[in-house]
Each structure stands twice: as C-alpha cells, then as structure tokens.
PDB file of N, CA and C in Angstrom:
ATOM      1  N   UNK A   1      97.445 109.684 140.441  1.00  0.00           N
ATOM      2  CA  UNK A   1      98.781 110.206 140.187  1.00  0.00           C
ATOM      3  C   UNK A   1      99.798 109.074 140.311  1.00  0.00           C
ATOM      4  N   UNK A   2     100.781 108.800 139.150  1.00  0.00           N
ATOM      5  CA  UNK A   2     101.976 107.949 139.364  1.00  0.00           C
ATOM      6  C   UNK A   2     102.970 108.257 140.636  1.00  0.00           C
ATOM      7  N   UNK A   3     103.232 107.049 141.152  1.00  0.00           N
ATOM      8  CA  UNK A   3     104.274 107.401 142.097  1.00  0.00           C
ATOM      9  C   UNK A   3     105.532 108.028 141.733  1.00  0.00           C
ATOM     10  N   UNK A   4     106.305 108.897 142.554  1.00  0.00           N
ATOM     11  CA  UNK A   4     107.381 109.478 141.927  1.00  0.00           C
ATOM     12  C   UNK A   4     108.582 108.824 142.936  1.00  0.00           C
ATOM     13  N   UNK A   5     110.136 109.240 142.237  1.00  0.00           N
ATOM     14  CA  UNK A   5     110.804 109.340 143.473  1.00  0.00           C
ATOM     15  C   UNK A   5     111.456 110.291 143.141  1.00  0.00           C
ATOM     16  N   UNK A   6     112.450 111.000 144.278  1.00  0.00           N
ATOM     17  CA  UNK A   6     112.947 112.485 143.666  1.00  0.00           C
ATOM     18  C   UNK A   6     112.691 112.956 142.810  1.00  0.00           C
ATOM     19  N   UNK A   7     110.987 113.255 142.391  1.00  0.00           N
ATOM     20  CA  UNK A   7     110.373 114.126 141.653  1.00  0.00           C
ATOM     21  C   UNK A   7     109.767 113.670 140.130  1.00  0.00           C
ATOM     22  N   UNK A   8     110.924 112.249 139.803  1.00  0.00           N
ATOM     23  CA  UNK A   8     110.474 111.727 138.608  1.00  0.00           C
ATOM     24  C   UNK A   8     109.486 110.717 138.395  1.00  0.00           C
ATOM     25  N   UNK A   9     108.352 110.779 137.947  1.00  0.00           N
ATOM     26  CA  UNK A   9     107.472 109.641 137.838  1.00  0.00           C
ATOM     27  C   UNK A   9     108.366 108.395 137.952  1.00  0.00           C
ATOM     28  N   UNK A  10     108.007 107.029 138.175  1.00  0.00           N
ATOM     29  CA  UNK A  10     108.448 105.598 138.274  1.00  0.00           C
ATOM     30  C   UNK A  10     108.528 105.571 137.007  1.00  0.00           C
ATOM     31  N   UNK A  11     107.058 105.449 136.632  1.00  0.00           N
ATOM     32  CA  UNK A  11     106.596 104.881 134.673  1.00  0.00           C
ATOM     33  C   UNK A  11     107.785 105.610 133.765  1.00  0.00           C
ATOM     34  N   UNK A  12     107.918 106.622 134.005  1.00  0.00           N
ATOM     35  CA  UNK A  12     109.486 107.196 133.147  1.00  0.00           C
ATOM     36  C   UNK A  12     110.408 106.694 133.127  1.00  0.00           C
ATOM     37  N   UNK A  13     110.451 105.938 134.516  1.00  0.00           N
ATOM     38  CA  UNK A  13     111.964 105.023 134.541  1.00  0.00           C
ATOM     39  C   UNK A  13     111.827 104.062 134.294  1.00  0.00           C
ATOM     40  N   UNK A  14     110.348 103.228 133.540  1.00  0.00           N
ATOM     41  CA  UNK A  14     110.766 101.658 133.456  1.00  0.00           C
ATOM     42  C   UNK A  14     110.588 101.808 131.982  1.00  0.00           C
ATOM     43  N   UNK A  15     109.952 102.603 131.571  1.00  0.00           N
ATOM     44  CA  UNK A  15     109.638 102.441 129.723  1.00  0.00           C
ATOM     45  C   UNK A  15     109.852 103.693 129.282  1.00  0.00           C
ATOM     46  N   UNK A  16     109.877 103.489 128.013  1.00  0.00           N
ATOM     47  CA  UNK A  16     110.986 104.864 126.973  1.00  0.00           C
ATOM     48  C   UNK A  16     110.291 104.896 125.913  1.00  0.00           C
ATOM     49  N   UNK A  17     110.075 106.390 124.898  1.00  0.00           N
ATOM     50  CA  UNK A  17     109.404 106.144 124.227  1.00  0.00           C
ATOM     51  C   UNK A  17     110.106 106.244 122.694  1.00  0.00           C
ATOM     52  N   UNK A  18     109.515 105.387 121.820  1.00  0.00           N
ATOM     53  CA  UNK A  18     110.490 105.704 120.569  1.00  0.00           C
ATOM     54  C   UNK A  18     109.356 106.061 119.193  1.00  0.00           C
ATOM     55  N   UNK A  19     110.018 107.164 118.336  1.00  0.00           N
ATOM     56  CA  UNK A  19     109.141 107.283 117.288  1.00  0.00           C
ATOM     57  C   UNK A  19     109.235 106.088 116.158  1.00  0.00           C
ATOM     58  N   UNK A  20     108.042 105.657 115.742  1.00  0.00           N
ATOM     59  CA  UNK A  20     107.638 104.788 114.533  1.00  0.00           C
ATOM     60  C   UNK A  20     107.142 104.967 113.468  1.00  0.00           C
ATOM     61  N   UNK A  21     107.683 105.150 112.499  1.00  0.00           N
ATOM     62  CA  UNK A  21     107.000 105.114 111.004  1.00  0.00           C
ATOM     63  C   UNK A  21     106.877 104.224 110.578  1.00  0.00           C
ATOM     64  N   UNK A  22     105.606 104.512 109.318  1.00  0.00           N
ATOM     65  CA  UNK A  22     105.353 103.266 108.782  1.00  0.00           C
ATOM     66  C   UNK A  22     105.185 104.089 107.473  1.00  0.00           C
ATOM     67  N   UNK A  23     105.941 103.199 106.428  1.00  0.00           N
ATOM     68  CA  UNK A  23     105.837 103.662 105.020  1.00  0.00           C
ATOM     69  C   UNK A  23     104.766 102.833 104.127  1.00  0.00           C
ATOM     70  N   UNK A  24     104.444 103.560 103.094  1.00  0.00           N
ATOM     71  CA  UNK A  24     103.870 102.733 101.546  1.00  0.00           C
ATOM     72  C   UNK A  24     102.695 102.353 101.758  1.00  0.00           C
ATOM     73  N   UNK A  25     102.741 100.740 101.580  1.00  0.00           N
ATOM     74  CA  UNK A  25     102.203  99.728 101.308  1.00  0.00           C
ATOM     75  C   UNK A  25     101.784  99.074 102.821  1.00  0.00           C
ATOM     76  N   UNK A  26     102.791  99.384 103.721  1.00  0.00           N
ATOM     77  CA  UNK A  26     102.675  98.928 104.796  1.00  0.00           C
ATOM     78  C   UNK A  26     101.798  99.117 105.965  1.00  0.00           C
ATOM     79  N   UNK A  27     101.871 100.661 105.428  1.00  0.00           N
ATOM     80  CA  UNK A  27     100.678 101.583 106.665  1.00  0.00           C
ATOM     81  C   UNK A  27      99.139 100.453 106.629  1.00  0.00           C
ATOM     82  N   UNK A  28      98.669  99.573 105.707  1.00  0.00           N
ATOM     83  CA  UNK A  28      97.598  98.678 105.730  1.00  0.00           C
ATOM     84  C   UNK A  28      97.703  98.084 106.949  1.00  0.00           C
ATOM     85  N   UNK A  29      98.391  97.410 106.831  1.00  0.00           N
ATOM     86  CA  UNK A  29      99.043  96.487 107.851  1.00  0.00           C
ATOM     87  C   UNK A  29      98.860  96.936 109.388  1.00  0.00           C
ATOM     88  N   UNK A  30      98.466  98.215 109.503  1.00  0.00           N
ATOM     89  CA  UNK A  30      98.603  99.315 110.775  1.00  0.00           C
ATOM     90  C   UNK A  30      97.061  99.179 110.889  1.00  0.00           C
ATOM     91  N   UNK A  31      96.061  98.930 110.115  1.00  0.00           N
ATOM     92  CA  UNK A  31      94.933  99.723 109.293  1.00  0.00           C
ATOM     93  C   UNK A  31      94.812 101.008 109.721  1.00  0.00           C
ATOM     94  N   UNK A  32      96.143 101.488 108.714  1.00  0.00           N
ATOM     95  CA  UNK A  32      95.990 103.079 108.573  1.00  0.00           C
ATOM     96  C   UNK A  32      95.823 103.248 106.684  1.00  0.00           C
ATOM     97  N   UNK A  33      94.806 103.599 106.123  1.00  0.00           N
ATOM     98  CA  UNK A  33      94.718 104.114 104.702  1.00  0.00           C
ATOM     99  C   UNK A  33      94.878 105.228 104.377  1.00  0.00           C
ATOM    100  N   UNK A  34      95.314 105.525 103.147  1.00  0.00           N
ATOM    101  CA  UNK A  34      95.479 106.618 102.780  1.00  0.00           C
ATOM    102  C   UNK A  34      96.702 107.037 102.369  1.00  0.00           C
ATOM    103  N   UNK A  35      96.835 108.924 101.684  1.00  0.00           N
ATOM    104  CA  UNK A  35      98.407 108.815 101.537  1.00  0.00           C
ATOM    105  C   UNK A  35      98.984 109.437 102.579  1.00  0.00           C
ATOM    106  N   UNK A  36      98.493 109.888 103.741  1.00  0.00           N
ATOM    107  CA  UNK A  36      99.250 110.683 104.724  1.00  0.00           C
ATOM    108  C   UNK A  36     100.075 109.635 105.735  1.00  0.00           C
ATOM    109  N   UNK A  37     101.316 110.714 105.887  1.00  0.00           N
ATOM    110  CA  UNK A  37     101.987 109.641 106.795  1.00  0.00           C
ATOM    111  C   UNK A  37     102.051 108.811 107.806  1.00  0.00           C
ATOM    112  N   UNK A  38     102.634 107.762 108.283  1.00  0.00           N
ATOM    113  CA  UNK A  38     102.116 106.996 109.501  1.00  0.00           C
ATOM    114  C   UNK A  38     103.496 107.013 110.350  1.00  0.00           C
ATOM    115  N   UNK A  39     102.896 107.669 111.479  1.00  0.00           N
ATOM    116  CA  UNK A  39     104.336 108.332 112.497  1.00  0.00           C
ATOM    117  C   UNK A  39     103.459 108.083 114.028  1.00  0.00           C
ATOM    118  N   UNK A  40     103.798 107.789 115.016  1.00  0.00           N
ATOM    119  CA  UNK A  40     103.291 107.211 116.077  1.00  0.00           C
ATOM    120  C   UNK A  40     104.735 106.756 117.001  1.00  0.00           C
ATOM    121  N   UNK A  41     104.324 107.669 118.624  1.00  0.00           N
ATOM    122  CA  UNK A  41     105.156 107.113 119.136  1.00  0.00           C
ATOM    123  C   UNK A  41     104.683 106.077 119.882  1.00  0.00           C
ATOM    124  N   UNK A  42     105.718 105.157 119.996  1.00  0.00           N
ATOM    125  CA  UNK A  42     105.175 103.547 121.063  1.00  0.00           C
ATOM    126  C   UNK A  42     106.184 104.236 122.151  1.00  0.00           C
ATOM    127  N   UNK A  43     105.126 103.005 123.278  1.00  0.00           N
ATOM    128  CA  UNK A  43     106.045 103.349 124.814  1.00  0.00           C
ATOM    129  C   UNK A  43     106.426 101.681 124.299  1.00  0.00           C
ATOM    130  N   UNK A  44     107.850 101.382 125.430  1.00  0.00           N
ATOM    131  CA  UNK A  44     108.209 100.084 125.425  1.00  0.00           C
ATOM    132  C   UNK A  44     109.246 100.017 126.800  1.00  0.00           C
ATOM    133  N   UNK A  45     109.119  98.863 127.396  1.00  0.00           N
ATOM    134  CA  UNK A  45     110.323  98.378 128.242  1.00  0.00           C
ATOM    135  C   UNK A  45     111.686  99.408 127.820  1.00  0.00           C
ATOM    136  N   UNK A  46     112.212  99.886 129.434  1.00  0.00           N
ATOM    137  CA  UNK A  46     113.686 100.767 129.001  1.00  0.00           C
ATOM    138  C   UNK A  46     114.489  99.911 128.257  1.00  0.00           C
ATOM    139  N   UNK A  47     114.687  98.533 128.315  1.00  0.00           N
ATOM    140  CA  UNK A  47     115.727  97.739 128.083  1.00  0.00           C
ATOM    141  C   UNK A  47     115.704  96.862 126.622  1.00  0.00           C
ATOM    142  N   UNK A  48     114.476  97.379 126.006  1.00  0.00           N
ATOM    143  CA  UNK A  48     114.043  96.626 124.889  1.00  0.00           C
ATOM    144  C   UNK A  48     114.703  96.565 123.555  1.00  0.00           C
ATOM    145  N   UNK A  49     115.203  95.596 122.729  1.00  0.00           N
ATOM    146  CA  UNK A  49     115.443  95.781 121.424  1.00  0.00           C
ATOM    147  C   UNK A  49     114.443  96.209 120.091  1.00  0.00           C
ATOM    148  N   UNK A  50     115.087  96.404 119.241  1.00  0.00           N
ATOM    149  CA  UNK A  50     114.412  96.366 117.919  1.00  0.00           C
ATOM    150  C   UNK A  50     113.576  95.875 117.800  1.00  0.00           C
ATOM    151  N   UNK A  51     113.845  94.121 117.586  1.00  0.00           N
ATOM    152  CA  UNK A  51     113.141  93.426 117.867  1.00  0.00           C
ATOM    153  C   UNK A  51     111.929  92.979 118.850  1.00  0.00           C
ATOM    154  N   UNK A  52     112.184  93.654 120.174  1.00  0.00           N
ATOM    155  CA  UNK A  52     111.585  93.765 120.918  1.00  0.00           C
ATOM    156  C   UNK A  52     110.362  94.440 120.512  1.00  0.00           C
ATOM    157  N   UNK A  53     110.531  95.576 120.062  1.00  0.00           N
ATOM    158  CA  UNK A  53     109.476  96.670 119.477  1.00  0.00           C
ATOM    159  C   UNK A  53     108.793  96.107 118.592  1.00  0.00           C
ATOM    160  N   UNK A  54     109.478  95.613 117.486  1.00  0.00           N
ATOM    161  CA  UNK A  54     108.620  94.764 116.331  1.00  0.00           C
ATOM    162  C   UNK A  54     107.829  93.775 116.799  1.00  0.00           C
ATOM    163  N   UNK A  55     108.386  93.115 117.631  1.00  0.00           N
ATOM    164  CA  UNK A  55     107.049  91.748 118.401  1.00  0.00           C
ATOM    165  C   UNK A  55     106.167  92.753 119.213  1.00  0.00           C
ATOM    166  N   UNK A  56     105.915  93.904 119.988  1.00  0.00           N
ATOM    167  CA  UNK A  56     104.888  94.354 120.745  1.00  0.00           C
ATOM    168  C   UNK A  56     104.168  95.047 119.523  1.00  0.00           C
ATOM    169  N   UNK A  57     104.591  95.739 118.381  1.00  0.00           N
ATOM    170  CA  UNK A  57     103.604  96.168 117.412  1.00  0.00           C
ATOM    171  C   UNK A  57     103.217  94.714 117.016  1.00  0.00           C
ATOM    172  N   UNK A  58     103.932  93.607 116.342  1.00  0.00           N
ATOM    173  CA  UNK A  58     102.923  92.424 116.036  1.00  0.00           C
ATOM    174  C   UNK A  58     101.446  92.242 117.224  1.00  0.00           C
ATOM    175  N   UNK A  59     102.061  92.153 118.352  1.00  0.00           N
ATOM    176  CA  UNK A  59     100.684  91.800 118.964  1.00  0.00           C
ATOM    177  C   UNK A  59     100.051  92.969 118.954  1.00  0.00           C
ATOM    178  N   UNK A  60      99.790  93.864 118.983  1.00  0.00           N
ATOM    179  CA  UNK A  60      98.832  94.910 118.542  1.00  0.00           C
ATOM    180  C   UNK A  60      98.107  95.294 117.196  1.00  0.00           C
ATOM    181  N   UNK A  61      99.262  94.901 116.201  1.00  0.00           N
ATOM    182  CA  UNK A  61      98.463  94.461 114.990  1.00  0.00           C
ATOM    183  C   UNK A  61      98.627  93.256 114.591  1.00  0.00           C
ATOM    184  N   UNK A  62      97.502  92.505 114.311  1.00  0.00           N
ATOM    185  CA  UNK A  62      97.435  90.857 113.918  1.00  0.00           C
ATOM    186  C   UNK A  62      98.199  90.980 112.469  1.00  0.00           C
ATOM    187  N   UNK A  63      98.270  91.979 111.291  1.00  0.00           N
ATOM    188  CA  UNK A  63      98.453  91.579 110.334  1.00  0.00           C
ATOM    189  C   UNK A  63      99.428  92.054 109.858  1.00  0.00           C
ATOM    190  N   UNK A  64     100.157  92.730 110.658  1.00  0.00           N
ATOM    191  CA  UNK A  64     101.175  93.188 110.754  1.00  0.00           C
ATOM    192  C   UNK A  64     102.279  92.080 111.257  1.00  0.00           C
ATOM    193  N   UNK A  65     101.580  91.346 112.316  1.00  0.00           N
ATOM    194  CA  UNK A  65     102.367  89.955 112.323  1.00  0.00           C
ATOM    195  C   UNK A  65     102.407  89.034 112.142  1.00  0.00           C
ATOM    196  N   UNK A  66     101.269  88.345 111.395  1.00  0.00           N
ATOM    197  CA  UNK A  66     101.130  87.150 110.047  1.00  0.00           C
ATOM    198  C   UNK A  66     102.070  87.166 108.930  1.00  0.00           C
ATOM    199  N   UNK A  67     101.995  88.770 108.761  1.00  0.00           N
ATOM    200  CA  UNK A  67     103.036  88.881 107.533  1.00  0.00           C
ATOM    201  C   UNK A  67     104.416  88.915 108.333  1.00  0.00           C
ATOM    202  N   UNK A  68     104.868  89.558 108.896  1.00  0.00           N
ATOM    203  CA  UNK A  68     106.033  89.967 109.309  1.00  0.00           C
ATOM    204  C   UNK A  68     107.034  88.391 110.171  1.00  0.00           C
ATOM    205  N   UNK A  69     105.999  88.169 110.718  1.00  0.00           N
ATOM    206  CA  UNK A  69     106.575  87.106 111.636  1.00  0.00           C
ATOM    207  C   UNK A  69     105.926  85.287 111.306  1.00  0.00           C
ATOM    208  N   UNK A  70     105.570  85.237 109.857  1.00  0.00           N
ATOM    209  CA  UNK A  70     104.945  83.939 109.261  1.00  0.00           C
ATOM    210  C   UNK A  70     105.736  82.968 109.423  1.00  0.00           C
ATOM    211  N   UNK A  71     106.755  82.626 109.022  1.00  0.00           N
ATOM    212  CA  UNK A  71     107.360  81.131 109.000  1.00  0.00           C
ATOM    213  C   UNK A  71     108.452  81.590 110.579  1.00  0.00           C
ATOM    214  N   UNK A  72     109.362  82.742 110.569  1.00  0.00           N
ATOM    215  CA  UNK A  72     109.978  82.527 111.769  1.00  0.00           C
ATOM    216  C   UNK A  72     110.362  84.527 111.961  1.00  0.00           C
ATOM    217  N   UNK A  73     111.440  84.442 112.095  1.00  0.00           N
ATOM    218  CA  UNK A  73     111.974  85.273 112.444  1.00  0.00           C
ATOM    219  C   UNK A  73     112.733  86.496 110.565  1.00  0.00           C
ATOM    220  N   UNK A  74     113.435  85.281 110.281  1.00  0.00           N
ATOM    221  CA  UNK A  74     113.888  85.881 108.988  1.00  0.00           C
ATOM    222  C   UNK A  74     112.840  85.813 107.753  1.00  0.00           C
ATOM    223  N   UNK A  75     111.893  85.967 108.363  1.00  0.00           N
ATOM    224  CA  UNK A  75     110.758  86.643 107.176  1.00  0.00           C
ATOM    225  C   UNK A  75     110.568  87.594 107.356  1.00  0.00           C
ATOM    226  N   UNK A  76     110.928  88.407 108.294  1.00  0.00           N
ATOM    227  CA  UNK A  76     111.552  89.921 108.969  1.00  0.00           C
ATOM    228  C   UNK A  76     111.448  90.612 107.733  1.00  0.00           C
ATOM    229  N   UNK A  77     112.822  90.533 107.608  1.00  0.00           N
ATOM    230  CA  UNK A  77     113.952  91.424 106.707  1.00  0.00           C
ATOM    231  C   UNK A  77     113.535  91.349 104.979  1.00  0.00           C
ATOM    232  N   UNK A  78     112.440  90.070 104.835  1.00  0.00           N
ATOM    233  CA  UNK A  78     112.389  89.986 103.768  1.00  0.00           C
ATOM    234  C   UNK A  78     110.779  90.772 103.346  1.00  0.00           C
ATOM    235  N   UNK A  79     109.787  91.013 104.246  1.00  0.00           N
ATOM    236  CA  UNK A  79     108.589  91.925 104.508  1.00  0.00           C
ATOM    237  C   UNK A  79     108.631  93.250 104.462  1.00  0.00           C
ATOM    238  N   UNK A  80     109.676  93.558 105.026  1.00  0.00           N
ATOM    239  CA  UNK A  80     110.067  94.973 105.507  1.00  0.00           C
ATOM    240  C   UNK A  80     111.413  95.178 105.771  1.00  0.00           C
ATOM    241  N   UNK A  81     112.230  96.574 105.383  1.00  0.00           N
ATOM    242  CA  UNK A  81     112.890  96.754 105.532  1.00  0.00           C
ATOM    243  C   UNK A  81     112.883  97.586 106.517  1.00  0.00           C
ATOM    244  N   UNK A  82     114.094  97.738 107.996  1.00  0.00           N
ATOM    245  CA  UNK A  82     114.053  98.603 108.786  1.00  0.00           C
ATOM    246  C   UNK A  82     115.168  99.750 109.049  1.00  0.00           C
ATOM    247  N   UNK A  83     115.033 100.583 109.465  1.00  0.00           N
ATOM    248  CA  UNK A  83     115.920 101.929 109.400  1.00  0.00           C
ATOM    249  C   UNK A  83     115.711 102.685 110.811  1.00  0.00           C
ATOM    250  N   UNK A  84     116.699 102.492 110.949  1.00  0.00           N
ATOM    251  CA  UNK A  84     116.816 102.882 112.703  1.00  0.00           C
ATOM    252  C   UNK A  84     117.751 103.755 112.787  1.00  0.00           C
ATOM    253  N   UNK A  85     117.577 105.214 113.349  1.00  0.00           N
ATOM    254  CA  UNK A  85     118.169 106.531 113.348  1.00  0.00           C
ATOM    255  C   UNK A  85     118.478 106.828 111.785  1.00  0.00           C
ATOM    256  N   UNK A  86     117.863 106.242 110.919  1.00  0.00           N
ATOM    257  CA  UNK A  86     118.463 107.004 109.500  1.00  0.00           C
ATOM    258  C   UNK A  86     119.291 105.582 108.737  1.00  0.00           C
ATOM    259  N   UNK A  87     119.310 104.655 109.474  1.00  0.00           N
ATOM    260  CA  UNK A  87     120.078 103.477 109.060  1.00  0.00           C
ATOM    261  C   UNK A  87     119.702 101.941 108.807  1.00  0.00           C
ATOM    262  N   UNK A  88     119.958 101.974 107.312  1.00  0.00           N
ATOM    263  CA  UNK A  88     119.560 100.586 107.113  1.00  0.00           C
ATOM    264  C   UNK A  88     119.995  99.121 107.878  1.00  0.00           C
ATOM    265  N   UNK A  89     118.735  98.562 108.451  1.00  0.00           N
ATOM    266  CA  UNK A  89     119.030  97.439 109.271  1.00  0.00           C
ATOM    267  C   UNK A  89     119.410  95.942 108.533  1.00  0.00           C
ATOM    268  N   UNK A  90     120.405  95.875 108.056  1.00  0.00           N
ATOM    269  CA  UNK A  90     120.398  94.451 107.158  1.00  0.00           C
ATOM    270  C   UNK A  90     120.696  92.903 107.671  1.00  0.00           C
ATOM    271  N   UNK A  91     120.716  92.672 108.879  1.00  0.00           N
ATOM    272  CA  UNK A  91     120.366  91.479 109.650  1.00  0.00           C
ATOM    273  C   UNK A  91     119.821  91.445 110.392  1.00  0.00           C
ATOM    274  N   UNK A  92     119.303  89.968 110.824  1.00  0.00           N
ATOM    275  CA  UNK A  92     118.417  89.905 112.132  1.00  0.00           C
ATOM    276  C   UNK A  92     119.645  89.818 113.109  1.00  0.00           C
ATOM    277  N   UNK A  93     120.603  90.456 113.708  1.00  0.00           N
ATOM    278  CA  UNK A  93     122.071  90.471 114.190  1.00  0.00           C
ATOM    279  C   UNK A  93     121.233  92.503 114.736  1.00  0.00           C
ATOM    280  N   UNK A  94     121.170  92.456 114.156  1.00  0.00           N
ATOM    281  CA  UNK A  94     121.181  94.331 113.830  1.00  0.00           C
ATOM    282  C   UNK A  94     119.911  94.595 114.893  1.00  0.00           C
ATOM    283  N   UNK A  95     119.143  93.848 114.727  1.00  0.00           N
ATOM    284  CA  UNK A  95     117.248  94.047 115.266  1.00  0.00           C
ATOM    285  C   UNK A  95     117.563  93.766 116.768  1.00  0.00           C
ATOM    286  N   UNK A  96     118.952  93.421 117.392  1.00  0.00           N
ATOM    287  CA  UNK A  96     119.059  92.922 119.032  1.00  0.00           C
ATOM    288  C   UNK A  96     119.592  94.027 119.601  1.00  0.00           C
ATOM    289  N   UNK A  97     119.378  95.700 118.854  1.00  0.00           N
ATOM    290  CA  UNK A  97     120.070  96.395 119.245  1.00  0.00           C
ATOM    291  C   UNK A  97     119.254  97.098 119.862  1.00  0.00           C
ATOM    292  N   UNK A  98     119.644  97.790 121.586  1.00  0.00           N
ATOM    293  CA  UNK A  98     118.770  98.642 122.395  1.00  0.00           C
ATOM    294  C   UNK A  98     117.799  99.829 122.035  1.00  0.00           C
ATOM    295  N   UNK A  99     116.976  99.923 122.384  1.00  0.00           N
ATOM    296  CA  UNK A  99     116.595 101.419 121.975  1.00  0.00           C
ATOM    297  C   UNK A  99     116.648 102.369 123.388  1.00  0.00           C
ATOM    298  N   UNK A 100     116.576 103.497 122.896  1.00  0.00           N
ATOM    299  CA  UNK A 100     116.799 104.744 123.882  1.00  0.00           C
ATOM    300  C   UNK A 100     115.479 105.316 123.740  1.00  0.00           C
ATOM    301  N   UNK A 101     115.797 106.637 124.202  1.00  0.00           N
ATOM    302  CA  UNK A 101     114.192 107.491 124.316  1.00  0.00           C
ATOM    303  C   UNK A 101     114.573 108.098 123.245  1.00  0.00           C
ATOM    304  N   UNK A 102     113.551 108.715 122.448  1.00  0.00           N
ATOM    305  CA  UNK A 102     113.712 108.844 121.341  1.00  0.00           C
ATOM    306  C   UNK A 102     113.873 108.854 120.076  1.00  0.00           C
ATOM    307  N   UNK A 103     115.080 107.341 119.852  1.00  0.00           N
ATOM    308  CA  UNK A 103     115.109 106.482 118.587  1.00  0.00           C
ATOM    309  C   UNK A 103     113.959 106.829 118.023  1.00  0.00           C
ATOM    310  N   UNK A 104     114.359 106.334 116.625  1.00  0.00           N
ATOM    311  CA  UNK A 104     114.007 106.716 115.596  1.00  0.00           C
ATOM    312  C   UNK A 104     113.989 104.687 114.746  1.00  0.00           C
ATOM    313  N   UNK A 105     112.715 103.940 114.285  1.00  0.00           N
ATOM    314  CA  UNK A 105     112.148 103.661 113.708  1.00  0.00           C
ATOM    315  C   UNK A 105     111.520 103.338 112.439  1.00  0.00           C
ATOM    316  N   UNK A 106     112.063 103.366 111.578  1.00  0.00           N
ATOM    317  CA  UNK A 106     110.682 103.253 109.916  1.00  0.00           C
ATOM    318  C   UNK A 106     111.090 102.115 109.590  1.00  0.00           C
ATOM    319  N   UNK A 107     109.751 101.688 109.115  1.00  0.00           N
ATOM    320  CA  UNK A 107     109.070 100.307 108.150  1.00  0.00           C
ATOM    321  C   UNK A 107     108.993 100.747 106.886  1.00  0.00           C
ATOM    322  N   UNK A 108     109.417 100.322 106.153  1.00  0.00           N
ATOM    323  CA  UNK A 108     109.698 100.803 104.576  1.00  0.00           C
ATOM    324  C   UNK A 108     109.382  98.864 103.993  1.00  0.00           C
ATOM    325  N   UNK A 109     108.470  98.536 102.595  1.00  0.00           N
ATOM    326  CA  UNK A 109     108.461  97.794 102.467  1.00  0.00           C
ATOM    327  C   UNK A 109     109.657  97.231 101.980  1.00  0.00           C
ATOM    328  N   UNK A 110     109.728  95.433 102.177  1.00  0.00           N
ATOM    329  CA  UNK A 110     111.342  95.176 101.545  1.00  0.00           C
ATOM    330  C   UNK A 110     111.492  95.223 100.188  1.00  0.00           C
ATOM    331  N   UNK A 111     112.836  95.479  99.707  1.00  0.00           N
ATOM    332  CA  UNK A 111     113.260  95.668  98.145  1.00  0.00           C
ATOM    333  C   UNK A 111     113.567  94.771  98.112  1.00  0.00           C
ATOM    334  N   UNK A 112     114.204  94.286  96.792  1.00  0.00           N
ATOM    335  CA  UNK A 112     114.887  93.335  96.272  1.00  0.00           C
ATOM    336  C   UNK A 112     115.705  94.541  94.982  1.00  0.00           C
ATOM    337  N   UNK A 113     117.724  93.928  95.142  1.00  0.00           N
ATOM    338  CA  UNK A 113     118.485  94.561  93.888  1.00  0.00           C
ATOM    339  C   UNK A 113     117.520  93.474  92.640  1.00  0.00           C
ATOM    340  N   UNK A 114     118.937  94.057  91.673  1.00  0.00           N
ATOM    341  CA  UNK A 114     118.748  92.857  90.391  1.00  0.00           C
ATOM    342  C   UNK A 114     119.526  93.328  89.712  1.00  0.00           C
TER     343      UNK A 114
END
C-alpha cells in the first residue's frame, strides 16, 4: 500500500496524469497499427511541461524519438504537430507550458500550407 497523508496517497501528489493521442501516420511510431484510435493516459512529474511529456514518451518509444527529436529540438514542430486542450501548438515557446491533471494532448502528423 502507498503511503498516504491526510488520506491522500503521496504518488497522487508528485505525478499527474494527462490524456495522449496519437493520430494517422504516427500511431507507427507508438507501434500501434491499425485504424483504431491511439488514446493512452501517461503519468508524469506534477511540475512537467509539454515538452517534458514529449521527451518521457521519446524514451519509451525509440522511434518516436529518432524522428521527433533527430537533429535537435525544432525538428519537433516540423514531425508533428501538437494540440493541447483543443489548441494548436505553433512554437517550441508553447511546448514549456505546464500540464495539469487531465490535459489534453494529440500528435497529429506535421502539415505544411502552400
């Protein structure tokens, strides 16, 4: 049994959990196949960013972070596009933002206009 204090587990108070999707093309990358959706909640540090989240799924999936994280950081945005509560993330400025319990997550592959 986790230790508690006034009734609440510890582990509740140090990590939070947030839902993750993964769209398209990308769900590979998960090695998830197929057409059904890819929705999964991660636990993470209370205090963690976006970014934060995106580097603990890289180390859990290798190929998820070859691609995502190859030359540096801003090969990010250009792999995948991210959407956090419903909202398009368009800098690596945007990815230093906290998450809560709950947040909301999706990997959508990146577009390009024209």
């Amino acid at each position: 049994m986790e230790p508690s204090v006034a009734g609440t587990n510890i582990k509740d108070q140090t990590t939070i959990k947030v839902s993750v999707e993964v769209l398209s093309w990308l769900k590979e990358d998960f090695n998830h196949e197929g057409w059904d959706k890819l929705i999964f909640d991660q636990e993470i540090a209370r205090s963690s960013s976006i970014m934060d989240l995106l580097q603990q799924l890289g180390k859990k999936y290798p190929k998820f972070n070859q691609k995502a994280f190859a030359d540096s950081k801003n090969n990010l945005l250009d792999y995948c596009a991210v959407v956090f509560n419903g909202t398009f993330l368009s800098s690596l400025q945007n990815l230093d933002t906290k998450l809560k319990e709950g947040d909301s997550v999706k990997l959508t592959p990146g577009f390009y206009g024209g």
